[in-house]
Protein backbone atom coordinates (compact mmCIF):
# COMPACT_ATOMS: atom_id res chain seq x y z
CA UNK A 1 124.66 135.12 95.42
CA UNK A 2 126.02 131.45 95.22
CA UNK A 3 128.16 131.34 91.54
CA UNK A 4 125.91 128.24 90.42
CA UNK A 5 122.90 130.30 91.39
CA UNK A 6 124.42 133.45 89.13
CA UNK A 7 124.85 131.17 85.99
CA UNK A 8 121.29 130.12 86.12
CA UNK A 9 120.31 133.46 86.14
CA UNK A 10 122.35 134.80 83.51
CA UNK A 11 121.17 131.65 81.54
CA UNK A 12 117.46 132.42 82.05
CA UNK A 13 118.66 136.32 81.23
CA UNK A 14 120.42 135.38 77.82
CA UNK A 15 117.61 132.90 76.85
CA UNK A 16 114.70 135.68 76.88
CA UNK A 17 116.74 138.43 75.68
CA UNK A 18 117.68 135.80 72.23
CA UNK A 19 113.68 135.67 72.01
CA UNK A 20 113.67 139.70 72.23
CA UNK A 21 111.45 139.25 74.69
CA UNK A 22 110.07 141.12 77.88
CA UNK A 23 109.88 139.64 81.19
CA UNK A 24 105.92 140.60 81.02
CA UNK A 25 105.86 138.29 78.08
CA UNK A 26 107.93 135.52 79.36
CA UNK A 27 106.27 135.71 82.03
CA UNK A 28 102.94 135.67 80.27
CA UNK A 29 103.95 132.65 78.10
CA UNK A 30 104.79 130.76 80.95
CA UNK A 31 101.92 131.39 82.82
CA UNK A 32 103.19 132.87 85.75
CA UNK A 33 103.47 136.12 87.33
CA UNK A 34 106.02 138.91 85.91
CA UNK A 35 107.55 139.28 89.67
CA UNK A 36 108.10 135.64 89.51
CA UNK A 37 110.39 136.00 86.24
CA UNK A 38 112.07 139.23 87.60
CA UNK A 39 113.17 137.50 91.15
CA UNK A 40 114.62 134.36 88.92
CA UNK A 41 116.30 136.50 86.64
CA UNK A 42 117.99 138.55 89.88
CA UNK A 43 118.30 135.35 91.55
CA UNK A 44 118.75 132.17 89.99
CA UNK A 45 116.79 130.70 93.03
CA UNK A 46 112.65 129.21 91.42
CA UNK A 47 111.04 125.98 92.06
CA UNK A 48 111.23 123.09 89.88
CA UNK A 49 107.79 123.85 88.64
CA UNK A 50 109.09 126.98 87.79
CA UNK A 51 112.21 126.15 85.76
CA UNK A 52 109.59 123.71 83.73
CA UNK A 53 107.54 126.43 82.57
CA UNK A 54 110.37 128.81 81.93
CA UNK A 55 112.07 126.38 80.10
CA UNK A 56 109.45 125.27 78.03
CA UNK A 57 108.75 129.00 77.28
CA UNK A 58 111.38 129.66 75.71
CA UNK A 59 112.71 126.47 73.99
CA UNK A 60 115.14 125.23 76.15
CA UNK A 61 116.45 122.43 78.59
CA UNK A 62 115.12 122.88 81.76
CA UNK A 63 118.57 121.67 82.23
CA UNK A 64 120.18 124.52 81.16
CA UNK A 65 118.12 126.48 84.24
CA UNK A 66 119.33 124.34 87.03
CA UNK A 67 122.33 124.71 89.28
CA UNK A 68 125.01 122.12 88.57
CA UNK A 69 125.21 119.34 91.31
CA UNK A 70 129.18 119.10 91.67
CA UNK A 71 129.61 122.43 92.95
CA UNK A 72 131.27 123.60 89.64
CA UNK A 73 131.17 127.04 88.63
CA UNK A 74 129.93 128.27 85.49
């Protein structure tokens, strides 16, 4: 996995697990599917759309679930 793509997904991991959260009710508060929340947390790689609702979820910048531009690793 690209290191860019890693960081988002430890950043979406870290974000739910502050909530004390499930991915069934991240997922659920998000409205979308609990597969959809497991692949982004092993992955890093969602849509825009995505990384909206997750964001929004949980309180955060959708920012803060993106990969950086300049190649930089996190």
């Amino acid at each position: 996995m690209h290191t860019n793509r890693r960081s988002v997904a430890q950043a979406l991991l870290a974000a739910r697990q502050r909530k004390g959260w499930s991915q069934y009710r991240l997922a659920v508060r998000a409205g979308l599917h609990p597969n959809t929340v497991s692949l982004a947390e092993r992955s890093g790689h969602f849509t825009e759309r995505t990384a909206a609702r997750l964001a929004a979820a949980l309180d955060v910048p959708v920012e803060s679930l993106r990969p950086s531009s300049d190649g930089a690793q996190g």
